[in-house]
C-alpha atoms as a PDB file:
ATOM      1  CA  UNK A   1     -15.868  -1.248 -35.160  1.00  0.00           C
ATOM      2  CA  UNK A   2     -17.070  -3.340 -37.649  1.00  0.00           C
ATOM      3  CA  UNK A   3     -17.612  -2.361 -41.200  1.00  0.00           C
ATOM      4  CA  UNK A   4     -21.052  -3.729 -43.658  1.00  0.00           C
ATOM      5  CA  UNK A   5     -21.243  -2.444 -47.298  1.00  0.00           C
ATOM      6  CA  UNK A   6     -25.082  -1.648 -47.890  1.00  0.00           C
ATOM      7  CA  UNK A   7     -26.263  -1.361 -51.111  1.00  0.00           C
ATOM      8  CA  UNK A   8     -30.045  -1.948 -50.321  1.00  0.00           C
ATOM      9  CA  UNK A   9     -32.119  -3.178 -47.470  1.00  0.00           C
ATOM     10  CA  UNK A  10     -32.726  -6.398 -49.356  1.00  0.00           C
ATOM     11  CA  UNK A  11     -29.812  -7.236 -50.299  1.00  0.00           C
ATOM     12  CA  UNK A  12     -28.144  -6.770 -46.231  1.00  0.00           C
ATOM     13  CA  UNK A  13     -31.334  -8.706 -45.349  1.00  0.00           C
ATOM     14  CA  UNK A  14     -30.383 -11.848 -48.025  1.00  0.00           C
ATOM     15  CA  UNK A  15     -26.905 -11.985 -46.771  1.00  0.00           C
ATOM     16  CA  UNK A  16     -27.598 -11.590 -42.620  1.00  0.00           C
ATOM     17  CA  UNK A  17     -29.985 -15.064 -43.569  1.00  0.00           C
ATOM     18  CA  UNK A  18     -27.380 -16.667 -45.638  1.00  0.00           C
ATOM     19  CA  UNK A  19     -24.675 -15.622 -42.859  1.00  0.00           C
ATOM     20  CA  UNK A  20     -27.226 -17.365 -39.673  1.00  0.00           C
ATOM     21  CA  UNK A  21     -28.088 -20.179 -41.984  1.00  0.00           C
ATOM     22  CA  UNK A  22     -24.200 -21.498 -42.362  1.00  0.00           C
ATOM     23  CA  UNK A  23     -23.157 -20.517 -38.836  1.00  0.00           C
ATOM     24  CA  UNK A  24     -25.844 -22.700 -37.828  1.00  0.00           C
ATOM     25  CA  UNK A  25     -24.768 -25.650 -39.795  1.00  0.00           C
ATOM     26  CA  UNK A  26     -21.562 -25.226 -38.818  1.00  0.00           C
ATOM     27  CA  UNK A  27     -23.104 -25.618 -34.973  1.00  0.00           C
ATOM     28  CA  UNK A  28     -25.043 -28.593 -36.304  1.00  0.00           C
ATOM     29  CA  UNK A  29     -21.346 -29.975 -37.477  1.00  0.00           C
ATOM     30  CA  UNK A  30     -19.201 -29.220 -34.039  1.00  0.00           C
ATOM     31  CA  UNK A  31     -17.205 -26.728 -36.159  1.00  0.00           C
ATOM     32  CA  UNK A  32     -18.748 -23.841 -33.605  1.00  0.00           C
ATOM     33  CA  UNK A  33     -18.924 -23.963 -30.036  1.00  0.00           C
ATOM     34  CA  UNK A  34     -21.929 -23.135 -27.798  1.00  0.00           C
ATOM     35  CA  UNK A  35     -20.827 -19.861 -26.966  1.00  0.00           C
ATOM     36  CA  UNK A  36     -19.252 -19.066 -30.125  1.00  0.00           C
ATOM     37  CA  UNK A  37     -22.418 -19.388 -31.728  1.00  0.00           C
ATOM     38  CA  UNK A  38     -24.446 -17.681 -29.069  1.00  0.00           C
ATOM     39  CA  UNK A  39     -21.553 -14.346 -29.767  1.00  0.00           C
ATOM     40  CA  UNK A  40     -22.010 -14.871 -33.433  1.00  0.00           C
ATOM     41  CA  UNK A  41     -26.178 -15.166 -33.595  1.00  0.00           C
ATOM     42  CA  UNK A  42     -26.100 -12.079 -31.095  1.00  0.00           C
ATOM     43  CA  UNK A  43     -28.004  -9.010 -33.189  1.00  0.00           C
ATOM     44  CA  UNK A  44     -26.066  -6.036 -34.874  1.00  0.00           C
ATOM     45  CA  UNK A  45     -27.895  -3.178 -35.608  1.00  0.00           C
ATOM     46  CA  UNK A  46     -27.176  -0.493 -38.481  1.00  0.00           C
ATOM     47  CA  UNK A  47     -29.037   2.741 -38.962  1.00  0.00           C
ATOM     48  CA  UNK A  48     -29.932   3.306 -42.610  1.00  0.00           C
ATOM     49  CA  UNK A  49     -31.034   7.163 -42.037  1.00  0.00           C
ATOM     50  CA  UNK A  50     -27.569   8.241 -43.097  1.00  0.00           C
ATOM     51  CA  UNK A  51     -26.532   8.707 -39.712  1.00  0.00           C
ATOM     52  CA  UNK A  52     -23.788   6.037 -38.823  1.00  0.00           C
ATOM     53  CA  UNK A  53     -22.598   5.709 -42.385  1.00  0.00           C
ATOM     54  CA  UNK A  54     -19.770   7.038 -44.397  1.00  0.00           C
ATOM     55  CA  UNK A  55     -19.725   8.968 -48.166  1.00  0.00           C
ATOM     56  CA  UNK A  56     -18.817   5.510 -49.681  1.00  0.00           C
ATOM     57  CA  UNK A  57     -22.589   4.004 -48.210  1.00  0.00           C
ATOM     58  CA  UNK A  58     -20.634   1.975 -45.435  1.00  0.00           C
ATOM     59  CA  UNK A  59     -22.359   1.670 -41.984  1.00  0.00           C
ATOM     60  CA  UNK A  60     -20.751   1.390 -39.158  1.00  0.00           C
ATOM     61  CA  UNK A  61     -21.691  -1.150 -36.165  1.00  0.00           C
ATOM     62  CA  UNK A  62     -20.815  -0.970 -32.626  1.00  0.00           C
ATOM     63  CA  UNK A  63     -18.147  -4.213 -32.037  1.00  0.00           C
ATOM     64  CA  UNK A  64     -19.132  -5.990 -28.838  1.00  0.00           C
ATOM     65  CA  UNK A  65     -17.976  -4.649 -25.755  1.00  0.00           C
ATOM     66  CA  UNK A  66     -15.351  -7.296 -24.027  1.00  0.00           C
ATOM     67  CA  UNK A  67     -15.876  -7.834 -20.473  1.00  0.00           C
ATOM     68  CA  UNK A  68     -11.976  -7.146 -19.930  1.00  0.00           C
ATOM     69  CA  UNK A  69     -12.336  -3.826 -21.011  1.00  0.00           C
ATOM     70  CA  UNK A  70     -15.400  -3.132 -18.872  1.00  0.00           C
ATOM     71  CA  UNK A  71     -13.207  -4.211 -15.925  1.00  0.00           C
ATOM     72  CA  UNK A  72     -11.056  -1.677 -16.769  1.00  0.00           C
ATOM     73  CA  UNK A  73     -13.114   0.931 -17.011  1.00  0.00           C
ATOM     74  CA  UNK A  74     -13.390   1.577 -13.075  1.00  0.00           C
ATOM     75  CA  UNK A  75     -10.257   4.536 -12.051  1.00  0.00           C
ATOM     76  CA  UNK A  76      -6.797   2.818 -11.605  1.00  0.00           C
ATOM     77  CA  UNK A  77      -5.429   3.141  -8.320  1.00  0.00           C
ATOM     78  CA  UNK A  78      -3.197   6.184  -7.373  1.00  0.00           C
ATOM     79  CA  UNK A  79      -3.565   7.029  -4.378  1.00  0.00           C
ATOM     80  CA  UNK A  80      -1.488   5.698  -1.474  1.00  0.00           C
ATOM     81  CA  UNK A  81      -1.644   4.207   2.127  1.00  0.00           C
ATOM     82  CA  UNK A  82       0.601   3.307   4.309  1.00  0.00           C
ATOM     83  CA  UNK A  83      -0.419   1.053   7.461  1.00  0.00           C
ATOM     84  CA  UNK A  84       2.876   0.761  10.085  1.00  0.00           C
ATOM     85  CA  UNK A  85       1.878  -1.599  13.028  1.00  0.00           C
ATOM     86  CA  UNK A  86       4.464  -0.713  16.124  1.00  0.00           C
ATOM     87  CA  UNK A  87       5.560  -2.725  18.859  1.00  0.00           C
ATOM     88  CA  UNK A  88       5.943  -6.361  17.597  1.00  0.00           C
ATOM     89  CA  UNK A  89       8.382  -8.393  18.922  1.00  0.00           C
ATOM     90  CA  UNK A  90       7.222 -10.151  22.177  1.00  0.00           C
ATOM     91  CA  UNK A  91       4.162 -11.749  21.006  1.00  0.00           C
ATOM     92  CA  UNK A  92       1.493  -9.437  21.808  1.00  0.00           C
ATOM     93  CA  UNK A  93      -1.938  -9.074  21.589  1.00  0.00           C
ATOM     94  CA  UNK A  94      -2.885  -9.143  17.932  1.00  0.00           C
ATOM     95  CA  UNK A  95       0.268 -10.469  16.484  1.00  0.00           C
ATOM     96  CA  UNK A  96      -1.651 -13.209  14.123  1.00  0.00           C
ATOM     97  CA  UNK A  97      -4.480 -10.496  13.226  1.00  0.00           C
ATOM     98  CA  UNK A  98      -2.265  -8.368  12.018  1.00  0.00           C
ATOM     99  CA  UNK A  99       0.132 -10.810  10.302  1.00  0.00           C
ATOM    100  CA  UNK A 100      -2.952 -12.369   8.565  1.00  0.00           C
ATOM    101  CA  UNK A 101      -4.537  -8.771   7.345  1.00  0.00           C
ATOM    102  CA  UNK A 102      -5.250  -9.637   3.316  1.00  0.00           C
ATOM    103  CA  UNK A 103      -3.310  -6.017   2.510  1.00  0.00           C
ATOM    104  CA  UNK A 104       0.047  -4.477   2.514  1.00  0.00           C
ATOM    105  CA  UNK A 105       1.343  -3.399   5.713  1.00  0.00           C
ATOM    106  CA  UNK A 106       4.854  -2.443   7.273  1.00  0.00           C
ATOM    107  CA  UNK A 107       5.331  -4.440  10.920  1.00  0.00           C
ATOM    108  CA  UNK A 108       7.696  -2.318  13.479  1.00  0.00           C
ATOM    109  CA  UNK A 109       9.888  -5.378  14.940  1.00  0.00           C
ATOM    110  CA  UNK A 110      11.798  -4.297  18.412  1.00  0.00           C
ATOM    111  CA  UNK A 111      15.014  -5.703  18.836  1.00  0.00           C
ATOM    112  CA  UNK A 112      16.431  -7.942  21.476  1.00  0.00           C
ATOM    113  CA  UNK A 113      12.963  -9.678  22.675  1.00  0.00           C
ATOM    114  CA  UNK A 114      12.222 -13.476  22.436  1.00  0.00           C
ATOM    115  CA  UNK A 115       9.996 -13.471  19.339  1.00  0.00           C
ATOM    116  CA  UNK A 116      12.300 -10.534  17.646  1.00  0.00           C
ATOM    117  CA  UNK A 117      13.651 -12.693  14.889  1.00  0.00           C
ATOM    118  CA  UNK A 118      10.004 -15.058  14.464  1.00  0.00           C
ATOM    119  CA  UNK A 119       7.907 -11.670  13.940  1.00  0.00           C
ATOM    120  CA  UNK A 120      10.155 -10.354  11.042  1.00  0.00           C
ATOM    121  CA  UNK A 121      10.379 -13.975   9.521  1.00  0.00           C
ATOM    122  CA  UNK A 122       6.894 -14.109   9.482  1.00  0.00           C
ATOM    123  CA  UNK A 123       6.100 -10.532   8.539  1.00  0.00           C
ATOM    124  CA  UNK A 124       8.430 -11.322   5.632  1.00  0.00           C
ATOM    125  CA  UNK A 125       7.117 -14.090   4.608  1.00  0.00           C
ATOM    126  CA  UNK A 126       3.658 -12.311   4.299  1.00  0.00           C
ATOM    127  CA  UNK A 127       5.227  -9.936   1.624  1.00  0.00           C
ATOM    128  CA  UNK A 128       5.442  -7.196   4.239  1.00  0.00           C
ATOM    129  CA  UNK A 129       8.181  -4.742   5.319  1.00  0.00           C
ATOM    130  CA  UNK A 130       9.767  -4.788   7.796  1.00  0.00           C
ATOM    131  CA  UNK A 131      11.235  -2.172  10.463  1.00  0.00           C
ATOM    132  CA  UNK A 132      13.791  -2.108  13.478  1.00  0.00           C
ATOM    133  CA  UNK A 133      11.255  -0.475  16.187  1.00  0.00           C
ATOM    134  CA  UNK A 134      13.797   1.090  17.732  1.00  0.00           C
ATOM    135  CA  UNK A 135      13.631   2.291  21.318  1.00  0.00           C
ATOM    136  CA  UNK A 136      13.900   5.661  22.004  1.00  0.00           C
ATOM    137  CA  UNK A 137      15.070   7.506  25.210  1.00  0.00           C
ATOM    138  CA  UNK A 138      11.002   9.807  25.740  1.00  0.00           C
ATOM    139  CA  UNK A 139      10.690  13.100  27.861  1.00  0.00           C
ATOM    140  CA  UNK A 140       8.176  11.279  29.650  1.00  0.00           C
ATOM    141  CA  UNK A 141       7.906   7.717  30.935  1.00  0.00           C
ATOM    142  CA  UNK A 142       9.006   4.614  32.286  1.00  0.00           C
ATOM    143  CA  UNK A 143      12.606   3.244  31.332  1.00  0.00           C
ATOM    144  CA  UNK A 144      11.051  -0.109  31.743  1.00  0.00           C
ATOM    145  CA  UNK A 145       8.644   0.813  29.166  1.00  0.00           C
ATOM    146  CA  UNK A 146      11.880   0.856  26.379  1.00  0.00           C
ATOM    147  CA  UNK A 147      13.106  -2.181  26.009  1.00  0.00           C
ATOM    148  CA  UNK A 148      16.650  -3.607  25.630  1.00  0.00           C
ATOM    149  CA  UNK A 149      18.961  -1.879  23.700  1.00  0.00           C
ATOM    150  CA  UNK A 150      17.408   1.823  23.756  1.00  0.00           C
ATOM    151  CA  UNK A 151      18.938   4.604  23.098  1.00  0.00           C
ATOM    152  CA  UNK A 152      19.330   7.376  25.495  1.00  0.00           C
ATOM    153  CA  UNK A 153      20.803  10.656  25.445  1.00  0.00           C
ATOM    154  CA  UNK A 154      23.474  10.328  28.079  1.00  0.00           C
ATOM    155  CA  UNK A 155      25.466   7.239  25.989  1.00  0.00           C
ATOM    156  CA  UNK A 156      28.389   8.866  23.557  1.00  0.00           C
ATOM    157  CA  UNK A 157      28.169   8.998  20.264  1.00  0.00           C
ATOM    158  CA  UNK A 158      30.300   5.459  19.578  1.00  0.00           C
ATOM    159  CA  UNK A 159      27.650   4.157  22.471  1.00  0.00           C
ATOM    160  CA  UNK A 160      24.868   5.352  19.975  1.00  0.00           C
ATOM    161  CA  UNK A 161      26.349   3.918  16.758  1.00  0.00           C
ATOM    162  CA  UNK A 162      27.155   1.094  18.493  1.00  0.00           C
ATOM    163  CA  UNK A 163      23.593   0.169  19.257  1.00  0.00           C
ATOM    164  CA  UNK A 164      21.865   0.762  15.847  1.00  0.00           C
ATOM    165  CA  UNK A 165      24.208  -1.350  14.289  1.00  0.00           C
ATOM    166  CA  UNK A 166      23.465  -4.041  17.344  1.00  0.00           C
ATOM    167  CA  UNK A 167      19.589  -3.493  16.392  1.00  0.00           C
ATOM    168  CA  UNK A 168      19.724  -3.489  12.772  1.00  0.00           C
ATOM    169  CA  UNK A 169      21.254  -6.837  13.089  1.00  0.00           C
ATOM    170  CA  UNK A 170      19.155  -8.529  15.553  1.00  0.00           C
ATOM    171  CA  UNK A 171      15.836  -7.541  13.375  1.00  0.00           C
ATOM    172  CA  UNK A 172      16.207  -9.189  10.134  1.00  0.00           C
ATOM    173  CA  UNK A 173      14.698  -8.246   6.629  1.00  0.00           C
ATOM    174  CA  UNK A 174      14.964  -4.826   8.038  1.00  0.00           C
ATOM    175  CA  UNK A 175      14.135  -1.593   5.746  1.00  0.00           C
ATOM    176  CA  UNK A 176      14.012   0.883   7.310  1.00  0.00           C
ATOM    177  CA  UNK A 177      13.751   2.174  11.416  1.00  0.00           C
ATOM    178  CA  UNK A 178      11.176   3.956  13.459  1.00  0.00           C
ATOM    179  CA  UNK A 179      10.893   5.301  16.781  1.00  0.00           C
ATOM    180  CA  UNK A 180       9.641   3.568  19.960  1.00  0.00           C
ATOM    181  CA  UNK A 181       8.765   6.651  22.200  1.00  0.00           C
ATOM    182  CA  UNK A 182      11.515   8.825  21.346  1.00  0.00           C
ATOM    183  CA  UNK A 183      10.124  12.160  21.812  1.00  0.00           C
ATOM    184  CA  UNK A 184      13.535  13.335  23.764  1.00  0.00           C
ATOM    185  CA  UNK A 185      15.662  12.002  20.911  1.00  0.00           C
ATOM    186  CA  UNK A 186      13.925  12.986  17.959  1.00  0.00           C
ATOM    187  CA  UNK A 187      14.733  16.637  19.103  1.00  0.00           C
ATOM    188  CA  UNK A 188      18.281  16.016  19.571  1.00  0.00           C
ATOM    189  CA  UNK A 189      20.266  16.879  16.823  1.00  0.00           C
ATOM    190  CA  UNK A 190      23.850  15.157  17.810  1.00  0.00           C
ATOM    191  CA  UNK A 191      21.943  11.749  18.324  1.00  0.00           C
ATOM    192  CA  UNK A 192      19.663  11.662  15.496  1.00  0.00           C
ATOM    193  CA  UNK A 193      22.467  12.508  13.284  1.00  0.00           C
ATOM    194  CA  UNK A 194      24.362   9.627  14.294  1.00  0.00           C
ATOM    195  CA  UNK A 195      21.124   7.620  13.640  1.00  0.00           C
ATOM    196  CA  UNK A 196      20.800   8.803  10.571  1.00  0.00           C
ATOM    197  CA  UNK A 197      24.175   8.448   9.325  1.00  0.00           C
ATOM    198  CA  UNK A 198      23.893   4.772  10.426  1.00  0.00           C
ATOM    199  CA  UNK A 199      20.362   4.668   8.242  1.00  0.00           C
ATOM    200  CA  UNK A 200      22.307   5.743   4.955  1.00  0.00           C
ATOM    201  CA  UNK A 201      25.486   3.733   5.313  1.00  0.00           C
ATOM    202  CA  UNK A 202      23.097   0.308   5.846  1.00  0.00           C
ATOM    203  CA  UNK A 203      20.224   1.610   2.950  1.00  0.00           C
ATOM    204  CA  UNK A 204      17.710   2.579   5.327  1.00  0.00           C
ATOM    205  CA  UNK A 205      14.962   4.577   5.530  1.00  0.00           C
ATOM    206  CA  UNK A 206      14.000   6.468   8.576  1.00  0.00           C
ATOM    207  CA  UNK A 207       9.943   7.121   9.507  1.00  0.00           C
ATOM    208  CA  UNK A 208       9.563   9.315  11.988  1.00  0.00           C
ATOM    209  CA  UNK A 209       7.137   8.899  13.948  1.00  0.00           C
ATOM    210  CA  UNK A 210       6.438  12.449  15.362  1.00  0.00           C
ATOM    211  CA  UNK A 211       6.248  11.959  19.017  1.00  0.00           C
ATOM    212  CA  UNK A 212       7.548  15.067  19.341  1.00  0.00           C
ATOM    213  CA  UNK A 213       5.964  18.128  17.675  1.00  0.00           C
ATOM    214  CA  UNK A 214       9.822  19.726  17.514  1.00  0.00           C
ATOM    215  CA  UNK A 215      11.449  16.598  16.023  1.00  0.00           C
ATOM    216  CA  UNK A 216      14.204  17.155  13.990  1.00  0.00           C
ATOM    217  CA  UNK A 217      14.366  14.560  12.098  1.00  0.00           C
ATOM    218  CA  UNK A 218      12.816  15.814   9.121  1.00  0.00           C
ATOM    219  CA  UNK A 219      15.531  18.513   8.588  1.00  0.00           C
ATOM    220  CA  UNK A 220      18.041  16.339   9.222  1.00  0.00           C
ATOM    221  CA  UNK A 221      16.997  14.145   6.612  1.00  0.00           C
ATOM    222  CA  UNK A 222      16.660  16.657   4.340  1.00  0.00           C
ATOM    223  CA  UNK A 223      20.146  17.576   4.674  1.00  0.00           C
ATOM    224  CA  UNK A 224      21.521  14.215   4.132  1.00  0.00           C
ATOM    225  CA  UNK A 225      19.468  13.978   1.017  1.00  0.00           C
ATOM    226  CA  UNK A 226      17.604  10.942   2.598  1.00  0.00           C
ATOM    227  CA  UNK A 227      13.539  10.794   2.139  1.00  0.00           C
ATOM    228  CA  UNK A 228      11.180  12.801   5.053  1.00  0.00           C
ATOM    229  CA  UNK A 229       8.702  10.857   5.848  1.00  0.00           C
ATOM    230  CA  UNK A 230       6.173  10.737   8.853  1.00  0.00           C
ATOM    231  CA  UNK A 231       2.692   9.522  10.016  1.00  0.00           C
ATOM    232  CA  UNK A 232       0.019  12.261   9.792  1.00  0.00           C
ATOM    233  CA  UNK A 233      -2.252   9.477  12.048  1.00  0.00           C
ATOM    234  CA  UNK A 234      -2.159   7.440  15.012  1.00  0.00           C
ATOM    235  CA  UNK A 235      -5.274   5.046  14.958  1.00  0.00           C
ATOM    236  CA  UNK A 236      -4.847   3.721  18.644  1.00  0.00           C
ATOM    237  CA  UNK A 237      -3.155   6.558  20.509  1.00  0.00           C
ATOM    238  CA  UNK A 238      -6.358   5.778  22.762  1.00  0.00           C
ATOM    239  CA  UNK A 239      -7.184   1.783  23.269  1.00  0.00           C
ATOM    240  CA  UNK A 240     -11.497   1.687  23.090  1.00  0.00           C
ATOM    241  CA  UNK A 241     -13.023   1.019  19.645  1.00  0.00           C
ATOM    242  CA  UNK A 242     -15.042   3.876  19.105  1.00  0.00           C
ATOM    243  CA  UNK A 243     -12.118   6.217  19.518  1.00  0.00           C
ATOM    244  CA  UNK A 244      -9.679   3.597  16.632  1.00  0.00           C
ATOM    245  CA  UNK A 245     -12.794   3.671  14.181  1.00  0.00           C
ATOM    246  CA  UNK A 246     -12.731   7.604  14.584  1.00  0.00           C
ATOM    247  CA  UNK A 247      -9.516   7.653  13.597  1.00  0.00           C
ATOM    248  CA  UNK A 248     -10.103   5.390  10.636  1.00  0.00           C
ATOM    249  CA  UNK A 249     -12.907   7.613   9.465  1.00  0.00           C
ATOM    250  CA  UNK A 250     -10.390  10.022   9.731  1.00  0.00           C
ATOM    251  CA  UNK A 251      -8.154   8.934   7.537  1.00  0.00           C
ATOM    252  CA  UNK A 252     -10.590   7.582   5.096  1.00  0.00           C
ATOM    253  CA  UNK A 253     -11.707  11.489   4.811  1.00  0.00           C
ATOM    254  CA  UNK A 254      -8.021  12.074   4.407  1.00  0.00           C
ATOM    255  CA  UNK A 255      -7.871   9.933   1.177  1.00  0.00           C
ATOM    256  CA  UNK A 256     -10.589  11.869  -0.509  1.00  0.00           C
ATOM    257  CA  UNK A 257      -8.683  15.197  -0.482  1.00  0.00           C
ATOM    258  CA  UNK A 258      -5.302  13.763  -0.207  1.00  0.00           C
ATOM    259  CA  UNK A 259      -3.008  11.771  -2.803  1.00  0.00           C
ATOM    260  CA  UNK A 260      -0.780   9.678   0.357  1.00  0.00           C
ATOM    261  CA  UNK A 261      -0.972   8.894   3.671  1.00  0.00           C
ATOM    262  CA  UNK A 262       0.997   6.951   6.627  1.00  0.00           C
ATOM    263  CA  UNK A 263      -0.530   5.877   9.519  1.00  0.00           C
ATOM    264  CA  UNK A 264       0.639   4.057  12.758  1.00  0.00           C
ATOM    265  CA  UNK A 265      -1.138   1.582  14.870  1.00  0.00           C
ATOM    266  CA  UNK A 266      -0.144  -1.075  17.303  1.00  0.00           C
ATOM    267  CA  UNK A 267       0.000  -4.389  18.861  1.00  0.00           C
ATOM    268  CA  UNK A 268      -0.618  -5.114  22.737  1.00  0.00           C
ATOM    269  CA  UNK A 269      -3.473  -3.419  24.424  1.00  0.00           C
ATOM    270  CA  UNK A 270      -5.704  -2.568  21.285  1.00  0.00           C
ATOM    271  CA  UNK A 271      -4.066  -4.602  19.025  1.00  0.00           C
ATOM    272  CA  UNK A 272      -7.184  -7.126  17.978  1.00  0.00           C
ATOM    273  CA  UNK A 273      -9.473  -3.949  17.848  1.00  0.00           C
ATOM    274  CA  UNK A 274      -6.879  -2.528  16.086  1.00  0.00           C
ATOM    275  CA  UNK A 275      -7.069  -5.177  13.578  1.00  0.00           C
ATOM    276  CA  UNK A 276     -10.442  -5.228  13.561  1.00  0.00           C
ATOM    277  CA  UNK A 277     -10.983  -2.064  12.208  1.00  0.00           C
ATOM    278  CA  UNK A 278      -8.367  -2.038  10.201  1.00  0.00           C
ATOM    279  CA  UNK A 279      -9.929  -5.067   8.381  1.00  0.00           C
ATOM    280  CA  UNK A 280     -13.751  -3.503   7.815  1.00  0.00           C
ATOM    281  CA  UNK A 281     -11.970  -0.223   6.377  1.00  0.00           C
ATOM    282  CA  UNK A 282     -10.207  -1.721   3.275  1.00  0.00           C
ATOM    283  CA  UNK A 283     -13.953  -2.288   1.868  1.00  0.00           C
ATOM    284  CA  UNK A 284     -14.755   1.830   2.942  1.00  0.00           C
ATOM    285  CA  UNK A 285     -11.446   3.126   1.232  1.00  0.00           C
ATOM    286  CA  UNK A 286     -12.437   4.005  -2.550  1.00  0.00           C
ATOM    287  CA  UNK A 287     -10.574   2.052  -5.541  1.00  0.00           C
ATOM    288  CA  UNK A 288      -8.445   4.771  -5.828  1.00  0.00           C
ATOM    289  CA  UNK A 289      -6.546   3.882  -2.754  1.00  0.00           C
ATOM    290  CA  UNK A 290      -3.714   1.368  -2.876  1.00  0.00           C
ATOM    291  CA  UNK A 291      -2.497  -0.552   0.314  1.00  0.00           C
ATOM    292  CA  UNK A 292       1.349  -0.492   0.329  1.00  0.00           C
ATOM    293  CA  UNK A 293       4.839  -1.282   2.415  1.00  0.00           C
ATOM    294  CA  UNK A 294       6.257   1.749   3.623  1.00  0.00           C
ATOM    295  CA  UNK A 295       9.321   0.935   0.930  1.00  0.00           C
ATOM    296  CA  UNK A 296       6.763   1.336  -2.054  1.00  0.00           C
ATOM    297  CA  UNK A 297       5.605   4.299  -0.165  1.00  0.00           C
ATOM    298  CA  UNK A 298       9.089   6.194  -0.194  1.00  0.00           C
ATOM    299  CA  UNK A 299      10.167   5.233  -3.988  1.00  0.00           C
ATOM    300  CA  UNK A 300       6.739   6.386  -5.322  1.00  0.00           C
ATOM    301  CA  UNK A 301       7.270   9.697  -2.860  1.00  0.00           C
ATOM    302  CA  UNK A 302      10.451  10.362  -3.445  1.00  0.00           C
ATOM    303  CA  UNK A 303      11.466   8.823  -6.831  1.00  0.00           C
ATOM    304  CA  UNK A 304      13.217   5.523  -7.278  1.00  0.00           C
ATOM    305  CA  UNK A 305      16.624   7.869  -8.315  1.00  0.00           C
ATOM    306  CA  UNK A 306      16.715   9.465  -4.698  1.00  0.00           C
ATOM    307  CA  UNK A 307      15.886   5.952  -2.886  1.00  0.00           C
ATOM    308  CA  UNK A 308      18.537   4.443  -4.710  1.00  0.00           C
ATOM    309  CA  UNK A 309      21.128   7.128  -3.825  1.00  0.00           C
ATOM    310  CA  UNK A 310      20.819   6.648  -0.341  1.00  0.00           C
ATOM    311  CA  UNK A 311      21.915   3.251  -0.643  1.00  0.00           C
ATOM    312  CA  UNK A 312      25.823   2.361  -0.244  1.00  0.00           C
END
């Protein structure tokens, strides 16, 4: 606020003149840029009906407006989204889409295939997290389907620990793990333990990916004081576009009534629709909504105090 003492209506009027008449002289001399002048010519009103003014016969003036603080006037960001893409690791369809998506996502890295250690480099390098995508023994399906490395439940428990350790090694800038299938596993409370254990000694996180409606992984986690976290989506459980922007619209209805979501999609077969959608949805989201890693996602869930206490 600026501040004029008024003692008449002539006297305001003989000093606003005298005011334009030197600013412009000081224009004339190069003492006063263009824009300068332009702010400092630019009107300022006073009402002289007593409203606006003070006991003491001071009127007050509205101050300009700065364009900062109009920028600032839209809501702040506070809600959260986080986008896991599964099943990189062997160069499949969508790989570049996804690594070139202009938001924060987490990319699901399996071990032990030929471009295992390029996908996390480049994921990385993009300012995204990473995960070990970590195969997982299913009630249904194909062992081929797996992968190297998976775990299954008729290995031993040194067999199990064993093999985490292998795959957190071969995936590097690792964060955390998910499941690749799983749903057998993810009920099994000996071999998820183990899992888990592994998880907290290295300082990772585990997202379960709830392939199985009895999981119990979120207990388990509980119990060792580590973060629960899940996806409450899957955009491309089926592979035709309509079906992935349903899902988006989904979740974009999900963010108006909800304060955080994670949501899992996937290279290969629908991986460039995937992408596709993914990429028209960040302008349909609100400015409330704020893209991050999966790690962001667990400190701001769970408190920077727990995160840190699972670590060794």
């Amino acid at each position: 606020m600026r501040t004029i003492r008024v003692n008449n209506f002539a006297r305001l009027n003989h000093d606003h003149l005298l005011i334009r008449l030197l600013k412009r002289l000081a224009y004339r001399a190069g003492c006063l840029s263009a824009a300068s002048f332009l702010f400092l010519n630019a009107p300022c009103y006073a009402s002289f009906s007593g409203q606006g003014s003070d006991a003491y016969g001071l009127v007050r003036t509205q101050a300009p407006v700065s364009t900062d603080r109009a920028k600032q006037s839209y809501e702040a960001p506070h809600k959260k989204l986080a986008i896991v893409i599964d099943d990189f690791g062997n160069d499949m369809e969508g790989t570049s889409e996804i690594l070139a998506m202009p938001v924060k996502l987490t990319i699901a890295v399996m071990p032990f295939l030929r471009t295992t250690e390029r996908d996390a480099r480049l994921a990385h390098e993009r300012g995204f997290d990473v995960l070990v995508h970590l195969p997982m023994e299913p009630n249904q399906g194909k062992p081929e389907w797996l992968g190297p490395g998976a775990i299954m439940s008729s290995l031993s428990d040194s067999e199990i620990r064993q093999r985490v350790e292998q795959a957190i090694d071969n995936v590097p800038y690792a964060v955390g793990i998910n499941n690749h299938m799983g749903s057998k596993i993810t009920a099994d409370p000996r071999i998820m333990s183990i899992i888990l254990d592994v998880c907290r000694e290295r300082g990772l996180f585990f997202l379960d990916s709830r392939t199985n409606y009895r999981t119990i992984v979120g207990k388990l986690c509980r119990e060792k004081g580590m973060p629960d976290i899940g996806n409450q989506f899957f955009l491309d459980d089926q592979y035709n576009l309509p079906h992935i922007s349903s899902q988006m619209n989904k979740v974009i209805a999900w963010m108006k009534e909800h304060d955080s979501c994670v949501i899992i999609g996937h290279v290969g077969v629908p991986g460039t629709k995937t992408a596709s959608v993914i990429r028209s949805s960040i302008g349909k989201m609100g400015p409330e909504v704020e893209y991050v890693t999966l790690s962001q996602f667990v400190r701001q869930q769970n408190g920077e105090e727990l995160f840190r206490g699972m670590l060794p």
